[in-house]
Structures are given as structure tokens and as C-alpha cells.
Protein backbone atom coordinates (compact mmCIF):
# COMPACT_ATOMS: atom_id res chain seq x y z
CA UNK A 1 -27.57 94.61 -21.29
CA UNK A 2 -28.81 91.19 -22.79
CA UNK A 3 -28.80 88.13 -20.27
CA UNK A 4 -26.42 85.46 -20.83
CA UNK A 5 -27.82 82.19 -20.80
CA UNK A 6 -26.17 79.82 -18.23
CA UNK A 7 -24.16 76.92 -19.59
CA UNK A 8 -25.81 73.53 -18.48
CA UNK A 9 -21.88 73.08 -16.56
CA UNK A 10 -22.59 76.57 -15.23
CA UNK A 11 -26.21 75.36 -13.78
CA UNK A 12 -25.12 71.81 -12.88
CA UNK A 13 -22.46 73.80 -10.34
CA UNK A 14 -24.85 76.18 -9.28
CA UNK A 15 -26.74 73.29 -8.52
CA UNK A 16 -24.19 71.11 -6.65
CA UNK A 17 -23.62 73.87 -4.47
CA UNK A 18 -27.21 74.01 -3.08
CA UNK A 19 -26.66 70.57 -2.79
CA UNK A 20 -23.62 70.53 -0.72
CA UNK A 21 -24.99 72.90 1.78
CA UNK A 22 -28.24 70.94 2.06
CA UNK A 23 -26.38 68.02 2.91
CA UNK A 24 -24.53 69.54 5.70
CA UNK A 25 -27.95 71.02 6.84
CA UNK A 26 -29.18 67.86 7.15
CA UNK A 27 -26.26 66.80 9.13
CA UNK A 28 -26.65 69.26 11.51
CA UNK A 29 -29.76 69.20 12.32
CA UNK A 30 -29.93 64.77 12.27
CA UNK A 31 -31.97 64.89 9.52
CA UNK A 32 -32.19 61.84 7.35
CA UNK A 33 -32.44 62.01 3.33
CA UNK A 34 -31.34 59.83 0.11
CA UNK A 35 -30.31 60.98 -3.32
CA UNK A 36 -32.85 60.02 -5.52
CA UNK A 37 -34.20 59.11 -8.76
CA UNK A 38 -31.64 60.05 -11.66
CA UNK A 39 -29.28 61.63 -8.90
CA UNK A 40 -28.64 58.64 -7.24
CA UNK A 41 -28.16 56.55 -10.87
CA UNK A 42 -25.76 59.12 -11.56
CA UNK A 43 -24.02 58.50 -8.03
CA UNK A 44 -23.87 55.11 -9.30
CA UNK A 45 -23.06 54.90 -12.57
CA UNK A 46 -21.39 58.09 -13.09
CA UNK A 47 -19.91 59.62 -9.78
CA UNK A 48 -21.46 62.56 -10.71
CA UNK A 49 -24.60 64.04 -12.87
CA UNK A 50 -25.56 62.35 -15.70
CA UNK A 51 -23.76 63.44 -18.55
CA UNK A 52 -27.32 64.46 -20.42
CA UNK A 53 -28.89 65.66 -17.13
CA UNK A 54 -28.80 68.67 -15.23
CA UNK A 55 -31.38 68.41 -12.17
CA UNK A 56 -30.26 67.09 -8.81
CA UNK A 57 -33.36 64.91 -6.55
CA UNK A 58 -33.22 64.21 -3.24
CA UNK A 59 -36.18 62.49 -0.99
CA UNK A 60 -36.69 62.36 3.14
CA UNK A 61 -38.99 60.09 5.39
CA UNK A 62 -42.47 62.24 5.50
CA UNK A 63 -41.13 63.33 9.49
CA UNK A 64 -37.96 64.40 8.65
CA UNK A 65 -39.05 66.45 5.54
CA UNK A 66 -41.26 67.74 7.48
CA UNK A 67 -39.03 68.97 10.10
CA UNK A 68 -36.82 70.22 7.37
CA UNK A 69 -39.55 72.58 6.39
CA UNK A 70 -40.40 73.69 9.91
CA UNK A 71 -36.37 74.49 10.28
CA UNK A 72 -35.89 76.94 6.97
CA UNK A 73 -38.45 78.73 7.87
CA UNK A 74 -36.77 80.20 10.73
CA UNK A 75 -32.60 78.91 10.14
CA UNK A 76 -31.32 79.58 6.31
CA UNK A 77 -28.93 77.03 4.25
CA UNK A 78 -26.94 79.59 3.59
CA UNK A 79 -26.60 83.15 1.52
CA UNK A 80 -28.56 83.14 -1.64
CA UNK A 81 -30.40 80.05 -1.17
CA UNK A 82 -34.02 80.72 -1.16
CA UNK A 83 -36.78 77.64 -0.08
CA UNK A 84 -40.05 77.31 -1.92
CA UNK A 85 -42.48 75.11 0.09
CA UNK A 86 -45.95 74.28 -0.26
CA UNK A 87 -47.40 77.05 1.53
CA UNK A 88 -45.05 79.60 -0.47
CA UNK A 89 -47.32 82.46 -2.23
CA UNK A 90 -47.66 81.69 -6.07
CA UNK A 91 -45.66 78.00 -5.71
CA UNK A 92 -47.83 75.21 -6.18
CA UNK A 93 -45.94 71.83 -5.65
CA UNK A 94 -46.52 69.45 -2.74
CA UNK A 95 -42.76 69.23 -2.59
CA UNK A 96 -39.80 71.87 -1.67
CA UNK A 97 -37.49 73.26 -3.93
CA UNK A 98 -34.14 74.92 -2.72
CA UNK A 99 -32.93 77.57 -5.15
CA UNK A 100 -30.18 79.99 -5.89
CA UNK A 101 -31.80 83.75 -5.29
CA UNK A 102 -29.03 85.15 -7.91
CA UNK A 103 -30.19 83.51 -10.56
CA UNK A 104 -33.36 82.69 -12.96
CA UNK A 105 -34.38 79.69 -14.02
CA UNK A 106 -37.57 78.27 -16.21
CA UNK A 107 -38.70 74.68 -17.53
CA UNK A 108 -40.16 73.93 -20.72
CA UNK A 109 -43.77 73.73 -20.35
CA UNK A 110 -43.83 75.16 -16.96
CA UNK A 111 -45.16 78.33 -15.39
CA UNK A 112 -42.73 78.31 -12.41
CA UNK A 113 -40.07 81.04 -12.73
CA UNK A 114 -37.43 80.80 -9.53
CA UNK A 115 -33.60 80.24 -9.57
CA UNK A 116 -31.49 77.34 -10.07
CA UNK A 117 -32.90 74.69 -7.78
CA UNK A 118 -32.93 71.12 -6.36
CA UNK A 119 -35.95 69.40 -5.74
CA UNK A 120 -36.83 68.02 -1.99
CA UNK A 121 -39.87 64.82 -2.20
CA UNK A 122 -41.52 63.38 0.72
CA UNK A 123 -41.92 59.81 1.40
CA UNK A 124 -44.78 58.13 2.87
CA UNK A 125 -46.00 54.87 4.33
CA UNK A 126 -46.97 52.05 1.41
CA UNK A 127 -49.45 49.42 2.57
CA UNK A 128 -48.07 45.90 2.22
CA UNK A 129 -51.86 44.93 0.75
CA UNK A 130 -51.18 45.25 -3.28
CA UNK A 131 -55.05 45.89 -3.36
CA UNK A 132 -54.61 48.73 -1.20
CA UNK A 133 -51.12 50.01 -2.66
CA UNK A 134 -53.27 50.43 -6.34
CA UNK A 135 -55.45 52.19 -4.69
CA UNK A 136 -53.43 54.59 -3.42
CA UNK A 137 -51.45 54.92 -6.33
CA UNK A 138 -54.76 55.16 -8.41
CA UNK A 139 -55.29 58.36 -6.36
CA UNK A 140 -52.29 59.85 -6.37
CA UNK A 141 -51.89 60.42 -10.25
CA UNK A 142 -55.05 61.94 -10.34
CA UNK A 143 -54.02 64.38 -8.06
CA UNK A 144 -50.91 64.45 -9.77
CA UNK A 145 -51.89 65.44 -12.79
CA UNK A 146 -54.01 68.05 -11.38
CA UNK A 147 -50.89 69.67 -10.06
CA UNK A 148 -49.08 69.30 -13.57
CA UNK A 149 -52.40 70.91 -15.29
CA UNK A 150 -52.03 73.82 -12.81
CA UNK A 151 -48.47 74.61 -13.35
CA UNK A 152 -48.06 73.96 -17.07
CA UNK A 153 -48.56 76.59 -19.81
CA UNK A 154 -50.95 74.86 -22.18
CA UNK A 155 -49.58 77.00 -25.66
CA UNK A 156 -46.78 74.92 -25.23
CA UNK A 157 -48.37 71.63 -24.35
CA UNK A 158 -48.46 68.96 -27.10
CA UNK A 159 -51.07 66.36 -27.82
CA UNK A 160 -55.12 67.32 -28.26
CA UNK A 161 -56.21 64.51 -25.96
CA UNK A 162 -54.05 65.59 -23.32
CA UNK A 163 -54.76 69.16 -23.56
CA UNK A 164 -58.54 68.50 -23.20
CA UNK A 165 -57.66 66.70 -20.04
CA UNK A 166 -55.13 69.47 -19.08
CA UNK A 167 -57.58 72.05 -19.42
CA UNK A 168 -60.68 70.39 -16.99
CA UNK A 169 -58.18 69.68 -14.50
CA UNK A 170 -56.96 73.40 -14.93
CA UNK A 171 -60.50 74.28 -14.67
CA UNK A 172 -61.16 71.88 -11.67
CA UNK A 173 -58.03 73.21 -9.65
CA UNK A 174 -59.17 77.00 -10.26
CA UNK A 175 -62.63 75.62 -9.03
CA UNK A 176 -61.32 73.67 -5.58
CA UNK A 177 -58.71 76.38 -4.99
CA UNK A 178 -54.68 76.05 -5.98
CA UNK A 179 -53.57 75.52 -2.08
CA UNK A 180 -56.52 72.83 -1.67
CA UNK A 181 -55.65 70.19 -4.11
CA UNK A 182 -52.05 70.42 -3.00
CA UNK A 183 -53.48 69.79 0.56
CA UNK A 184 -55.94 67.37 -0.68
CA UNK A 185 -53.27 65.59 -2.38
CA UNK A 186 -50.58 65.46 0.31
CA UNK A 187 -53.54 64.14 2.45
CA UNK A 188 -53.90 61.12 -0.11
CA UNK A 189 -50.29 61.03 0.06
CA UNK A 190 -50.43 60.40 3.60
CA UNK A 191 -52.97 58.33 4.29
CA UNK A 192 -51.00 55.24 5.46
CA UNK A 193 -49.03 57.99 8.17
CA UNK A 194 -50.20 56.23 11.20
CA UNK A 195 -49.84 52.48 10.23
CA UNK A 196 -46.25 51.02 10.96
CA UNK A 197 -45.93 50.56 7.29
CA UNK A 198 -42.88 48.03 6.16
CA UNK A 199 -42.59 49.91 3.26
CA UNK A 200 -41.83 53.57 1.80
CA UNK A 201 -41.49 55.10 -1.07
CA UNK A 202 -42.65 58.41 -3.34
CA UNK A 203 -45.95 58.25 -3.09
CA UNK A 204 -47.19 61.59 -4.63
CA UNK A 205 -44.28 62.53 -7.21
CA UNK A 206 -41.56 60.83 -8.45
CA UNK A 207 -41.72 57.37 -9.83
CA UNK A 208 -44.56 55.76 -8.63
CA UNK A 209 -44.86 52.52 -7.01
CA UNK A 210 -41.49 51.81 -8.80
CA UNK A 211 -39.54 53.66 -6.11
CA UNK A 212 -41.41 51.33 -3.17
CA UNK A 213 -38.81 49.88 -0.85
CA UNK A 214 -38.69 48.12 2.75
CA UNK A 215 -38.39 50.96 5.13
CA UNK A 216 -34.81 49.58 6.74
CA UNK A 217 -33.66 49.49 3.47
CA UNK A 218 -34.44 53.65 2.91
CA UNK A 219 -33.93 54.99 6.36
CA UNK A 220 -30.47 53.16 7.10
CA UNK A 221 -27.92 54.98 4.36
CA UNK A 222 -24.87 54.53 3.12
CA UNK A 223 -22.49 56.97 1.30
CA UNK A 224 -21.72 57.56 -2.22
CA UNK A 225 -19.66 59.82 -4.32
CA UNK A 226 -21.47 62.57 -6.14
CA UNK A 227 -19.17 65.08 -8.37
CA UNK A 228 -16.22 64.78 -5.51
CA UNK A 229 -18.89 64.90 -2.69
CA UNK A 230 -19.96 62.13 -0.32
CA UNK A 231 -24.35 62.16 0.12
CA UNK A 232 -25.96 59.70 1.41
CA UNK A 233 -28.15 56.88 -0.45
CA UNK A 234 -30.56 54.02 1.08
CA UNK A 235 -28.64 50.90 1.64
CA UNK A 236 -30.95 49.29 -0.55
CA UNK A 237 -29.42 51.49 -3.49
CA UNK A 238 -28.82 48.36 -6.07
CA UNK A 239 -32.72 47.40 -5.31
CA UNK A 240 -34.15 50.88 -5.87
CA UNK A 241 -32.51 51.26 -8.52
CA UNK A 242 -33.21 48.40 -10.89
CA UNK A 243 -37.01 48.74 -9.54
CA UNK A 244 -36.65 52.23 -11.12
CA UNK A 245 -34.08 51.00 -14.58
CA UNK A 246 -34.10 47.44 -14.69
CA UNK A 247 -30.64 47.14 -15.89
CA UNK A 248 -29.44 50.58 -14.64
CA UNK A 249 -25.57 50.35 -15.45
CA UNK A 250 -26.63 50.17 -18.90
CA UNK A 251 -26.82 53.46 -20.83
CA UNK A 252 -29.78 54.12 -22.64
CA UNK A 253 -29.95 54.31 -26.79
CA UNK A 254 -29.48 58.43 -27.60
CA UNK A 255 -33.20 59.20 -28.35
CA UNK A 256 -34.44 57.70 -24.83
CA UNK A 257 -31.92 59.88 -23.00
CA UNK A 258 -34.33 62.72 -21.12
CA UNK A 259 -33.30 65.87 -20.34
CA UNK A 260 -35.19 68.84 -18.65
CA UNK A 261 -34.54 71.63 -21.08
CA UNK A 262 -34.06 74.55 -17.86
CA UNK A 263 -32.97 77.71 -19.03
CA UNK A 264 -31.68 79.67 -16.43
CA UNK A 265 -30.15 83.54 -16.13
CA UNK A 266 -27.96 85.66 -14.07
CA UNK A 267 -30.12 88.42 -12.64
């Protein structure tokens, strides 16, 4: 029998669900985390998903995602939920994805074939020095893009210039070992770990130094509505946000409105 291709409704609920049960996860087990990046602007803007978008982000404090990871390893969300996590065999992200076990799921461009998922970012200490924030930063899309080149299939890549770039950091990776730039990298990542930093933010993945925020302003939450569900979000919402949009209550012209492309399967 042919597959029958999920409806993006059909993989935003699928979706939700993980979401739902890693929110009461985290409230179980006092864990702090934020909704994030286009999840939280469509917390905002649109009580729910954005009508053109069908992933869900959320990001914790470096200790608390941490602990998360030390806790599903041992305690599950809940039935058919599966966890991906750095050290998972064949999974090569410094970040955690949570999926749905029942289903199949693929990105355009991408290698990785799991279920449904959400995605689950760290975030570290940024140094109040600017100097020393670039720096970091600098760093970290390197070893971004080194991740990308590992986990993108390069037939369907666009652009020669990239694609030469694509392939030495493909080359480079397969060199230094998969699992040892994604270690290397979340080292980089956390290289400001031991400072009492004022400031937090994505430093490895997400939005860059866009996303950097006053700690208090990340770690205390608040609650917002998210497709009929409360989740938390950094008090400093409003200023994350327009760091991120600029004017985020605006909606975008039709041609700048992104979407992910996932095409995803019953098994």
C-alpha cells in the first residue's frame, strides 16, 4: 500500500502533542525552558503556529538542557515519543530533537530521516565584551556550517560557491570524525560556562547574536497561549523578539514567508 503523505494540519498536531507532553516534563521535573524563535512569534502574534509554518522551537539554560538529556535517557515523555541527542548513533546535531516513533519525517536538503519532531537548543553564557561576543560568534558559524555540510545532501544543494564550501567542510568533518566537531563545537559553544555571564542566548544554532538577552530576562518566564495551550516564554518576550524581527507584529510580504518543506509519513 502507497504512504499517504501527512497534511501540514496533520504534522502541526502531531507536533503540538510532543509539545504538550514536553512541557509537562519539564514541569515535573523543575526544568526551565522558553518557546523560541518562530514558535514564540507565533505565541505572539498568532496564538498558535504560524499560518505558513509547521516546526515548533523550544530553548533551555545550558544546565537545565542538560539535565533534560540526562533524564530521557532513563524516564520517557511518553508512548511513541522517541529523543535524538547528540550522542544518538547516526544523529549529528549538537541539539535534541523529540519525535513521534509512528511516523516519518524528512527535510528538504537534509539527510536526517526520523519522525515528526520538535527541536530542543541549548543556551550558553554571552560575554558582555562585544570584542569577545564576535569572537565567539565568529567561531560558532564555522562550526556551524560544518554541521550543515555534514547533514545536507549536496544533489540537492543550490549555488556552486556554496557547494565548493559544502563539500571541504564535508570532507573536513569525515576527516576530524562526525561525533568530534559536534563536541568541538558544543565546546566553543560553551566556552563562557564558568563566567557569571549577564547575558544568554543561542550561541551555536538558532539566530545568532540576535537572540542575546540579559539572563533575568530568559530564565524568569511568563506564560503564553500556544494553539489552546499555556508554555512558557522569557519575560523579556517583546525584547527578544524585535532583536530577532524588528517589527515582529508585522507580517511579512508573501515571498519572504519561510517554510521548512518536511514531508512526513505514517509508517
Amino acid at each position: 500500500m502507497d504512504k499517504v503523505e501527512l497534511s501540514a494540519k496533520e504534522v502541526k498536531k502531531i507536533a503540538l502533542n510532543i509539545l504538550v507532553k514536553f512541557a509537562e516534563y519539564c514541569e515535573k521535573n523543575n526544568l526551565t525552558y522558553i518557546l523560541a524563535g518562530g514558535t514564540l512569534l507565533g505565541a505572539i502574534r498568532h496564538k498558535g503556529f504560524i499560518p505558513w509554518d509547521d516546526d515548533i522551537d523550544v530553548m533551555m539554560p545550558r544546565d537545565d538542557f542538560e539535565k533534560f538529556n540526562r533524564l530521557v535517557k532513563n524516564a520517557k515523555l511518553g508512548d511513541n515519543i522517541g529523543v535524538l541527542q547528540q550522542d544518538s548513533s547516526n544523529y549529528y546535531y549538537p541539539f535534541t530533537k523529540l519525535y513521534d516513533d509512528r511516523t516519518i519525517a524528512k527535510m528538504d536538503d537534509n539527510n536526517s530521516v526520523h519522525g515528526v519532531w520538535i527541536d530542543i537548543f541549548p543556551a550558553d553564557n554571552i560575554p558582555a565584551d562585544v570584542s569577545q561576543t564576535k569572537k565567539l560568534f565568529r567561531k560558532s558559524r564555522f562550526w556551524r556550517a560544518a554541521i550543515i555540510s555534514m547533514n545536507t545532501d549536496l544533489k540537492n544543494s543550490r549555488g556552486y560557491i556554496k557547494n565548493i564550501a559544502k563539500v571541504a567542510l564535508k570532507v573536513l568533518s569525515n576527516i576530524v570524525g562526525k561525533k568530534r566537531v559536534l563536541k568541538l563545537a558544543t565546546a566553543n559553544a560553551m566556552t563562557n560556562s564558568n563566567e557569571n555571564s549577564e547575558f544568554i542566548g543561542g550561541v551555536l544554532w538558532g539566530y545568532g547574536i540576535k537572540e542575546k538577552l540579559k539572563k533575568e530576562e530568559f530564565i524568569n518566564t511568563t506564560s503564553v497561549i500556544f494553539e489552546g495551550h499555556e508554555f512558557k516564554a522569557p519575560v523579556g518576550w517583546d525584547k527578544y523578539l524585535t532583536g530577532l524581527y524588528g517589527n515582529y507584529m508585522e507580517l511579512p510580504p508573501v515571498d519572504k514567508r519561510q517554510t521548512h518543506h518536511i514531508t512526513a509519513y505514517y509508517k
